[in-house]
C-alpha atoms as a PDB file:
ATOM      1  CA  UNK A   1       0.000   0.000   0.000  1.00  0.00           C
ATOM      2  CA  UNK A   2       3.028   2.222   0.743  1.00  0.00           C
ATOM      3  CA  UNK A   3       4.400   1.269  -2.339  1.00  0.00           C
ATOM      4  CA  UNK A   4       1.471   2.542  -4.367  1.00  0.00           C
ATOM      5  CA  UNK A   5       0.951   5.642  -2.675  1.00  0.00           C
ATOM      6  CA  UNK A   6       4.426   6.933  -3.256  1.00  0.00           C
ATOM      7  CA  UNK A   7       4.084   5.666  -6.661  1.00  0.00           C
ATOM      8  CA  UNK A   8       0.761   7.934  -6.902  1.00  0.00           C
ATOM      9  CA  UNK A   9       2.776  10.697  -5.814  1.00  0.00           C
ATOM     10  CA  UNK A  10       5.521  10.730  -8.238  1.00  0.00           C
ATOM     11  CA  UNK A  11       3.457   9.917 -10.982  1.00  0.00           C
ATOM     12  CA  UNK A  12       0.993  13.245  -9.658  1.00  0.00           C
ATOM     13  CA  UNK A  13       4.185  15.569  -8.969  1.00  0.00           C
ATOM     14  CA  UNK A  14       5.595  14.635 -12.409  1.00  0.00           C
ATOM     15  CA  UNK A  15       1.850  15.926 -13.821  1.00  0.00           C
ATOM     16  CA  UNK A  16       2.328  19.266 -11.724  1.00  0.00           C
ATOM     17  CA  UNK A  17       6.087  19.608 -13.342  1.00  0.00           C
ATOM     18  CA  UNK A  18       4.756  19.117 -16.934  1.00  0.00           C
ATOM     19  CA  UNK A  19       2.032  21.686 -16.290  1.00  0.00           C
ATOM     20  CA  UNK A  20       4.409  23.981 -15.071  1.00  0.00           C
ATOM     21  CA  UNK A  21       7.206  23.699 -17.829  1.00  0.00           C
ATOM     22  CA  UNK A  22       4.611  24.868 -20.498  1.00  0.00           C
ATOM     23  CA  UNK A  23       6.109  27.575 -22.576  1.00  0.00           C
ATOM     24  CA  UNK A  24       4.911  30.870 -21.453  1.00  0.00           C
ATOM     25  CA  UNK A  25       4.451  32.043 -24.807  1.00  0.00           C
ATOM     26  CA  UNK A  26       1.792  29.155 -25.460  1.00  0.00           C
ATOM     27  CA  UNK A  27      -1.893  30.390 -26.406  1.00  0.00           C
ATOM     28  CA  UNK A  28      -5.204  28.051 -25.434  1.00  0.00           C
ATOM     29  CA  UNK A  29      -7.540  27.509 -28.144  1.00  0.00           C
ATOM     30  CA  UNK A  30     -10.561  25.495 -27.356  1.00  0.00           C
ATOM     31  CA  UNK A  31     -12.170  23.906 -29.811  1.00  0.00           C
ATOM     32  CA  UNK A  32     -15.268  21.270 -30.204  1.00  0.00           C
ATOM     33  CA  UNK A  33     -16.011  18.405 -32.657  1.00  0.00           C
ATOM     34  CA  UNK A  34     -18.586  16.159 -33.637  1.00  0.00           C
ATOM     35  CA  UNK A  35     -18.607  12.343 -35.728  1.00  0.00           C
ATOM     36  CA  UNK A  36     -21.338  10.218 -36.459  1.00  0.00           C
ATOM     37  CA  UNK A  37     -21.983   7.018 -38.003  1.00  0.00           C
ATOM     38  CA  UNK A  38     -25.033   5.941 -39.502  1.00  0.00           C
ATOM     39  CA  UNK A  39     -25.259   2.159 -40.066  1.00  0.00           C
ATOM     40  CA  UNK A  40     -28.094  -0.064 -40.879  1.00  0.00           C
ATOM     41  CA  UNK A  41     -30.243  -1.331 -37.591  1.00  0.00           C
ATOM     42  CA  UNK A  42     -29.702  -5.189 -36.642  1.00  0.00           C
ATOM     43  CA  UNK A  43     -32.308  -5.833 -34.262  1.00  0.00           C
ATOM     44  CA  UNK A  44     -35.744  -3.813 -33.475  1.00  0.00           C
ATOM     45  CA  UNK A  45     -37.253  -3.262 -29.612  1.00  0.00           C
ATOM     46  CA  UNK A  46     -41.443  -3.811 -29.693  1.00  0.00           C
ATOM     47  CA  UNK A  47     -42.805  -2.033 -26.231  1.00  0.00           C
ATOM     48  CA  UNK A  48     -46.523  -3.285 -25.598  1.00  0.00           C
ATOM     49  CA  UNK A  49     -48.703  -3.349 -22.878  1.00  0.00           C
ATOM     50  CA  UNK A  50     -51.420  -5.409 -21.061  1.00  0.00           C
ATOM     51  CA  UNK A  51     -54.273  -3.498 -18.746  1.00  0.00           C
ATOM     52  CA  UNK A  52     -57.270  -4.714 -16.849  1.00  0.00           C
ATOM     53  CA  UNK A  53     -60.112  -3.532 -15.657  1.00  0.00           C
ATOM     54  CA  UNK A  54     -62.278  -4.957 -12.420  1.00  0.00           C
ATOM     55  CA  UNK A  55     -64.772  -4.311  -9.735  1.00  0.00           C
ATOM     56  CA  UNK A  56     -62.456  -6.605  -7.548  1.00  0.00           C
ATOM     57  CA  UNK A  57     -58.577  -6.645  -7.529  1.00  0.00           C
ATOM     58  CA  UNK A  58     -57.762  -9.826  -7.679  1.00  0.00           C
ATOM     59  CA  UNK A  59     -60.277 -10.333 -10.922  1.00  0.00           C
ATOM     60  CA  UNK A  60     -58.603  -7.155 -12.864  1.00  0.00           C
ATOM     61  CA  UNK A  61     -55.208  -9.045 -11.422  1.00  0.00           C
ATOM     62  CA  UNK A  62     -55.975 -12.651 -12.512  1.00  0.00           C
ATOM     63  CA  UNK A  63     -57.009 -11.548 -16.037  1.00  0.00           C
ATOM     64  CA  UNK A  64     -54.147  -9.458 -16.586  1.00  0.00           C
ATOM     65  CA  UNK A  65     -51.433 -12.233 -15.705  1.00  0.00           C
ATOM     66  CA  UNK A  66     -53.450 -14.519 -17.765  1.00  0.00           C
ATOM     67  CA  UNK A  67     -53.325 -12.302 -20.695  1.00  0.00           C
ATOM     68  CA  UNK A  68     -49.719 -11.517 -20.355  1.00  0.00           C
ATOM     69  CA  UNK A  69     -49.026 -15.254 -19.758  1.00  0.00           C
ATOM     70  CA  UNK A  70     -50.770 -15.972 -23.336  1.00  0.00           C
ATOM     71  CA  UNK A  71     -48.558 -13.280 -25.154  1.00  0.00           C
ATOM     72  CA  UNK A  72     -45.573 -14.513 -23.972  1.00  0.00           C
ATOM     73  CA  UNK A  73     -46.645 -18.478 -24.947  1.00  0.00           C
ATOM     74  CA  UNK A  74     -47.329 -17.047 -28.081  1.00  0.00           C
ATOM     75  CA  UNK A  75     -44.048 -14.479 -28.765  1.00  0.00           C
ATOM     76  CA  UNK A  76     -42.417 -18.117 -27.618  1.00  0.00           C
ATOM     77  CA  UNK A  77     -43.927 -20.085 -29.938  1.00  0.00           C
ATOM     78  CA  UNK A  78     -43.015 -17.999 -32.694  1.00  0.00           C
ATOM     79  CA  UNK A  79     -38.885 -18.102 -31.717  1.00  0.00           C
ATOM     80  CA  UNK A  80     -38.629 -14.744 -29.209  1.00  0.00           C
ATOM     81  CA  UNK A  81     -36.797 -15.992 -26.427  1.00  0.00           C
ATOM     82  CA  UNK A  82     -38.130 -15.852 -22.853  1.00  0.00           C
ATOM     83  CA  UNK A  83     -34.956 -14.138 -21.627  1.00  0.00           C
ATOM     84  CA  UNK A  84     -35.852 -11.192 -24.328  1.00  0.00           C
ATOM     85  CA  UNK A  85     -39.600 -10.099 -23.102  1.00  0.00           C
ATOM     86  CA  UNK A  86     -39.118  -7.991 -20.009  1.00  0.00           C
ATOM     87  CA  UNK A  87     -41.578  -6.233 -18.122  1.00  0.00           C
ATOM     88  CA  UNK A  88     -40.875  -2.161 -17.503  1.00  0.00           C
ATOM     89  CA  UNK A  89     -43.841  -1.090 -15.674  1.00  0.00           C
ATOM     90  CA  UNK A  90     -46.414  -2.793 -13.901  1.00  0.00           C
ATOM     91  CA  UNK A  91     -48.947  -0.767 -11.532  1.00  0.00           C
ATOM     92  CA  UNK A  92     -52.522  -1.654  -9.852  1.00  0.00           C
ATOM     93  CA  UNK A  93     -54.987   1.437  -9.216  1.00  0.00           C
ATOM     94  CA  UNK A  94     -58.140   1.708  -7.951  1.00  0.00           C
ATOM     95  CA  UNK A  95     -60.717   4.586  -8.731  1.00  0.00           C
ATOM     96  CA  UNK A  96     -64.071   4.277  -6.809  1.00  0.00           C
ATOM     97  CA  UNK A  97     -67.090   5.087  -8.324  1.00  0.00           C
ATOM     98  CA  UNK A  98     -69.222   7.260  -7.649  1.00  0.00           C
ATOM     99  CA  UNK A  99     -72.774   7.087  -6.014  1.00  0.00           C
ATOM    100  CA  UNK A 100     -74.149   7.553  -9.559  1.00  0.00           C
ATOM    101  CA  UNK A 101     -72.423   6.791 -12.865  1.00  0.00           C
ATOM    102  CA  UNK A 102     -73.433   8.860 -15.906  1.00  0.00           C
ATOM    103  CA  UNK A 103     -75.272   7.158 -18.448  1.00  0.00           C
ATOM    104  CA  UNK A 104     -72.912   8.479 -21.273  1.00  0.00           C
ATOM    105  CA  UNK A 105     -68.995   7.980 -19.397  1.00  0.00           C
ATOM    106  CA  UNK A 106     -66.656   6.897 -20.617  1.00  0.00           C
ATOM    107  CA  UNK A 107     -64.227   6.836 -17.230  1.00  0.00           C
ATOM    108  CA  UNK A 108     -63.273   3.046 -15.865  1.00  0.00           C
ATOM    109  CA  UNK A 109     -63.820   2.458 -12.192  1.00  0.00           C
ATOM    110  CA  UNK A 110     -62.956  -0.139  -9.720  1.00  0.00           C
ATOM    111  CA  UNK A 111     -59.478  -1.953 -10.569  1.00  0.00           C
ATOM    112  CA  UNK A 112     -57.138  -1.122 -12.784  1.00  0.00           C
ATOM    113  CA  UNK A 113     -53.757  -3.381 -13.793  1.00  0.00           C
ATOM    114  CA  UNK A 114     -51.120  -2.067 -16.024  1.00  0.00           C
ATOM    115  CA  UNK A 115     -48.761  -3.722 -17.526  1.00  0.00           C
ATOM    116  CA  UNK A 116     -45.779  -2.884 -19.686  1.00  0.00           C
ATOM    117  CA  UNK A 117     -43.067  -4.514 -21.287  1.00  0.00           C
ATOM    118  CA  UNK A 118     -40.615  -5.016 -24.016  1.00  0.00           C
ATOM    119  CA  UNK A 119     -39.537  -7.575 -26.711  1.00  0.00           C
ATOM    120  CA  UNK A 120     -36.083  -7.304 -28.196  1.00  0.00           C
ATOM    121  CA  UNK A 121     -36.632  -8.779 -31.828  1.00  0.00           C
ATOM    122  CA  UNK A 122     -33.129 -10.275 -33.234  1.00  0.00           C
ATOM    123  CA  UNK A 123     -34.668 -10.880 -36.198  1.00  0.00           C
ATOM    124  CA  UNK A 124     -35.530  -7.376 -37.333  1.00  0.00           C
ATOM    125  CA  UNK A 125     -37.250  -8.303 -39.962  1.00  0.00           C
ATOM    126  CA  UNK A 126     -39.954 -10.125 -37.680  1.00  0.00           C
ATOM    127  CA  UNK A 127     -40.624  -7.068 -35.916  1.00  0.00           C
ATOM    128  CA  UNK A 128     -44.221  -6.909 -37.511  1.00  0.00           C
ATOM    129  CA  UNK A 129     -44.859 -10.419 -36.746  1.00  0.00           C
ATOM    130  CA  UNK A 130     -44.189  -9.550 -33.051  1.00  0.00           C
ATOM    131  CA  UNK A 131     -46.384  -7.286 -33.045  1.00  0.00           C
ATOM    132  CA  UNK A 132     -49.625  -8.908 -34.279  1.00  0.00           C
ATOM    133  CA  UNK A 133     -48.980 -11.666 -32.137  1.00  0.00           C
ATOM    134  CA  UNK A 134     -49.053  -9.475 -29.268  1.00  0.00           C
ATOM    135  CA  UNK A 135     -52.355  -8.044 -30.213  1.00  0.00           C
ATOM    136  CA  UNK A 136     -53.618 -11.411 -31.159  1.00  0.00           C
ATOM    137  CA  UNK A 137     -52.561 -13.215 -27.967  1.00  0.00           C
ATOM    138  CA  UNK A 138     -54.447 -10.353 -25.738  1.00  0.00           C
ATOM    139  CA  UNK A 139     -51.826  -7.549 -25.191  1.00  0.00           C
ATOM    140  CA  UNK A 140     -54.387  -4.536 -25.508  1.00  0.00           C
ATOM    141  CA  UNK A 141     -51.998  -2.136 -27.152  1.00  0.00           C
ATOM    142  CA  UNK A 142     -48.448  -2.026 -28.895  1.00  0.00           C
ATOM    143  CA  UNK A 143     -46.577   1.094 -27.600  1.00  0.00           C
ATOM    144  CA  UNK A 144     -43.728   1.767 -30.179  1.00  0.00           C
ATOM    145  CA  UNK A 145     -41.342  -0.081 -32.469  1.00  0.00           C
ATOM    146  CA  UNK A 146     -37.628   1.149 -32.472  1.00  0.00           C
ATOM    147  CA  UNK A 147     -34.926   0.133 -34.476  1.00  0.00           C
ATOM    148  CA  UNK A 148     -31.379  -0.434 -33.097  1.00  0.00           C
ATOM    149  CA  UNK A 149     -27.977  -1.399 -32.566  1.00  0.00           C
ATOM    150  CA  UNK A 150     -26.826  -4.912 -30.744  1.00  0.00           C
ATOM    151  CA  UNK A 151     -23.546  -3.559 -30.010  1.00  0.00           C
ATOM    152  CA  UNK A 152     -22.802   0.012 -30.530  1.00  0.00           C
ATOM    153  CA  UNK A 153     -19.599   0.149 -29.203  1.00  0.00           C
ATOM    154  CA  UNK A 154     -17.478  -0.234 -32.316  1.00  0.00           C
ATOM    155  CA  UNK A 155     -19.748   2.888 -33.935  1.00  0.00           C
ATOM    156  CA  UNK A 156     -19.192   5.048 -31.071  1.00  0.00           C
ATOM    157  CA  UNK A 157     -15.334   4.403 -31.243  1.00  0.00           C
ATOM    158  CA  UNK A 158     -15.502   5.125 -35.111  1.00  0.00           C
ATOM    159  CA  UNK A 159     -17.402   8.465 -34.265  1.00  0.00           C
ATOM    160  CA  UNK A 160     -15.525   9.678 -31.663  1.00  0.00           C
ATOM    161  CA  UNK A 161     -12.541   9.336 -33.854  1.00  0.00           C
ATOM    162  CA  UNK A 162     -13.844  11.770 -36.557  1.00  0.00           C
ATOM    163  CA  UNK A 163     -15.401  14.081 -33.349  1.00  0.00           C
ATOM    164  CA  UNK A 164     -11.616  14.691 -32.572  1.00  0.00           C
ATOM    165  CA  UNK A 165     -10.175  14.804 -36.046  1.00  0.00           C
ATOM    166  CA  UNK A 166     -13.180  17.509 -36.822  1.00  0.00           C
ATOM    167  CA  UNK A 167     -12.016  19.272 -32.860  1.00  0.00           C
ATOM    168  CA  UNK A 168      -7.835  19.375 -34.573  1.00  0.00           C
ATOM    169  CA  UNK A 169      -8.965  20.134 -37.873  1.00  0.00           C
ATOM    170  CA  UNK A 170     -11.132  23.359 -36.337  1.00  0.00           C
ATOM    171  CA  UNK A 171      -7.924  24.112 -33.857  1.00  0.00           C
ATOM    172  CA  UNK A 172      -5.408  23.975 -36.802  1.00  0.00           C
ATOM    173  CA  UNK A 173      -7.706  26.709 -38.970  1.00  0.00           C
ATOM    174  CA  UNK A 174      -7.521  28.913 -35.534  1.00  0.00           C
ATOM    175  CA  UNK A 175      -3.909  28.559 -34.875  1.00  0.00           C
ATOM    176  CA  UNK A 176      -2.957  29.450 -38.731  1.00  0.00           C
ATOM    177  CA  UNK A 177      -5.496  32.528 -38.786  1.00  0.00           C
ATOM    178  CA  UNK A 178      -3.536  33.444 -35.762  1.00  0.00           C
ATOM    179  CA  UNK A 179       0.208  32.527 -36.725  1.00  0.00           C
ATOM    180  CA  UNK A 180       0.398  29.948 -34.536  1.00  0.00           C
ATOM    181  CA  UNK A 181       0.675  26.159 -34.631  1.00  0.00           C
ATOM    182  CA  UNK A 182      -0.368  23.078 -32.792  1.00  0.00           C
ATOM    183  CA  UNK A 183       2.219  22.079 -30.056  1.00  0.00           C
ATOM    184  CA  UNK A 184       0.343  19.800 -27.967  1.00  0.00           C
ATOM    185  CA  UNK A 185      -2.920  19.241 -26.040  1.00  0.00           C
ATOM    186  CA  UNK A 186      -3.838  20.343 -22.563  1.00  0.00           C
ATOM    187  CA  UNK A 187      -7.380  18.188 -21.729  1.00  0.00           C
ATOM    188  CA  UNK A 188     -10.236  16.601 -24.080  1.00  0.00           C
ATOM    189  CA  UNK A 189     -13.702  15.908 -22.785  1.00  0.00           C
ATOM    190  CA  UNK A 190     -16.596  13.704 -24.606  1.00  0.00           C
ATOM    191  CA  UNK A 191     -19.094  16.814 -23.653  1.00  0.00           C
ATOM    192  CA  UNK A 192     -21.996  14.285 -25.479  1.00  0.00           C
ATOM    193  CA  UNK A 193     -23.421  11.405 -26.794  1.00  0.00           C
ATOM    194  CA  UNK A 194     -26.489   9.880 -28.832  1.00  0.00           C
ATOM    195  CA  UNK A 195     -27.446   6.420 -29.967  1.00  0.00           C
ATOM    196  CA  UNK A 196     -30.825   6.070 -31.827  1.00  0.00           C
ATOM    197  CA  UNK A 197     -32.741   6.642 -35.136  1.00  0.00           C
ATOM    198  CA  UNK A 198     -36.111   7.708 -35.815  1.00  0.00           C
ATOM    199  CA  UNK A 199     -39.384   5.576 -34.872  1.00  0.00           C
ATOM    200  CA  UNK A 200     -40.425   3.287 -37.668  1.00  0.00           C
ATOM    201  CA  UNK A 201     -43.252   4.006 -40.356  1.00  0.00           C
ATOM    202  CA  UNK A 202     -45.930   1.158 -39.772  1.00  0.00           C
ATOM    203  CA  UNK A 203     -47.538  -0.243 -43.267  1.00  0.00           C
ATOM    204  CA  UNK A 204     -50.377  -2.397 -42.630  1.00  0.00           C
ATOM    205  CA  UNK A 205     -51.412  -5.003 -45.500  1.00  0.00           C
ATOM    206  CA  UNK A 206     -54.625  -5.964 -46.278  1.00  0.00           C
ATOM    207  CA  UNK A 207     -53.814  -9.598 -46.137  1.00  0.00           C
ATOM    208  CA  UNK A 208     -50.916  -9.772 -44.716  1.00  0.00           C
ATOM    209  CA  UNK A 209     -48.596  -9.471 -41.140  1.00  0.00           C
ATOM    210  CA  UNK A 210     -47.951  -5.973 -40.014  1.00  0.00           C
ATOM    211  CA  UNK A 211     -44.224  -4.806 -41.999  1.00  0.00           C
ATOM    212  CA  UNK A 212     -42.380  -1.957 -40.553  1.00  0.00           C
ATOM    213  CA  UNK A 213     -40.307   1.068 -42.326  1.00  0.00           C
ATOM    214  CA  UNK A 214     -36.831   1.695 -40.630  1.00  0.00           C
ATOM    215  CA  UNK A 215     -33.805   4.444 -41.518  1.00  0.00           C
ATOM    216  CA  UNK A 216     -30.297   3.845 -40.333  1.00  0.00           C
ATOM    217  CA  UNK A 217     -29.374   4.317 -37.294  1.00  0.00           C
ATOM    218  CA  UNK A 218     -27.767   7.453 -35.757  1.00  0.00           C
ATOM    219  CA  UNK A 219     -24.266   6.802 -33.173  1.00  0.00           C
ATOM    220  CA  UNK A 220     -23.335  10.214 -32.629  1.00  0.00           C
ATOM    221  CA  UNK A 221     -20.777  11.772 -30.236  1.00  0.00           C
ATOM    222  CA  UNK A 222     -18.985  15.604 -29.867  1.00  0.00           C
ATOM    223  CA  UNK A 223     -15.764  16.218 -27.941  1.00  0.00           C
ATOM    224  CA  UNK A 224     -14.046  20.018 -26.451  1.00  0.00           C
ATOM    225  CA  UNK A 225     -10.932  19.807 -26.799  1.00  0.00           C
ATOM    226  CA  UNK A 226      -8.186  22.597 -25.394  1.00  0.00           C
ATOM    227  CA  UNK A 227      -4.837  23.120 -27.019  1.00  0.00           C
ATOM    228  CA  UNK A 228      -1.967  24.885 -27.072  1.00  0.00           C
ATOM    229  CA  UNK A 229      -0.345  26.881 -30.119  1.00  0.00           C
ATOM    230  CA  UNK A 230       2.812  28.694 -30.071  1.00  0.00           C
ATOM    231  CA  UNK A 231       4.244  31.449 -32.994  1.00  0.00           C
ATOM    232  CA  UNK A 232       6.044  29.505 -35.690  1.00  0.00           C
END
């Protein structure tokens, strides 16, 4: 342990003595970039939902977990595996009713069950099969189709690659306006990053499973970056 702190401290005073030995003649320039890659999506995320409505909560209960139970037999049976449906929101609420209901509302009382949850499709081009089987096995609504990325990791290294060449590139044009050139680099700082692409257009057939639109997908990243130029 003694070993590493006084390792710690030579490697921090030998940061302090490089910070101090900077030319005094050296100018900051601060400078940002941005990269993205856009590559086509290889797998597709179908959020749907289950709810129930009862007088008593263990009815409105009971039929939701019997519902969900049936869409997942039936996502299953047509090769989603179990490990792939997970539920992201479940909640039970109760509104009483009143002394006397309208004739004409429209307003659900006694127990309500919610359910959501979400099916990661590795076969994107099922995505449209998912969802019909959903609806058809008694989920009561499908909440959005989005098309994605398995592993982004290898994008986001590609795009913050040209988010720092585009930071140098913007430094260089500073330095030259200015008379000055690149010596070296005092900090960088990933100041964002995005992962996405736009929600899917859904074209229904006539006879036919449900077939979704999708656009490439979007890894994008931007960097600050500080310098520092001296005079040629």
């Amino acid at each position: 342990m003694k070993r590493t702190l006084i390792c710690l401290l030579v490697a921090f005073s030998a940061l302090g003595s490089a910070a101090a030995a900077a030319p005094p003649s050296a100018t900051e320039i601060t400078a940002s970039g941005s990269g993205s890659i856009a590559l086509a999506p290889d797998m597709a995320t179908v959020n749907a939902s289950v709810e129930t409505n009862a007088a008593q909560a263990q009815d409105a209960i009971a039929d939701n977990n019997a519902r969900y139970d049936r869409v997942v037999a039936a996502l299953v049976k047509i090769g989603i595996a179990r490990a792939d449906i997970s539920l992201s929101y479940y909640n039970v609420n109760y509104n009483p009713p009143p002394k006397v209901v309208p004739a004409t509302s429209e307003e659900r009382y006694g127990y309500t069950v919610s359910r959501s949850f979400s099916i990661k499709v590795r076969a994107i081009a099922s995505a449209g099969r998912v969802s019909d089987a959903c609806i058809a096995a008694g989920a009561t609504a499908v909440n959005g189709v989005s098309f994605g990325l398995a592993d982004p990791s290898a994008a986001r290294e590609q795009a913050i690659a040209k988010a720092v060449t585009a930071a140098r590139s913007s430094a260089e044009a500073l330095a030259r306006a200015a008379a000055l050139r690149i010596v070296s680099m005092k900090s960088i700082e990933l100041t964002s990053g995005e992962y996405g692409g736009p929600q899917p257009l859904m074209m229904a057939k006539v006879a036919g499973p449900t077939q979704f639109d999708q656009s490439n997908v979007n890894v994008s990243v931007s960097v600050s970056i500080i310098f520092f130029a001296e005079p040629y």
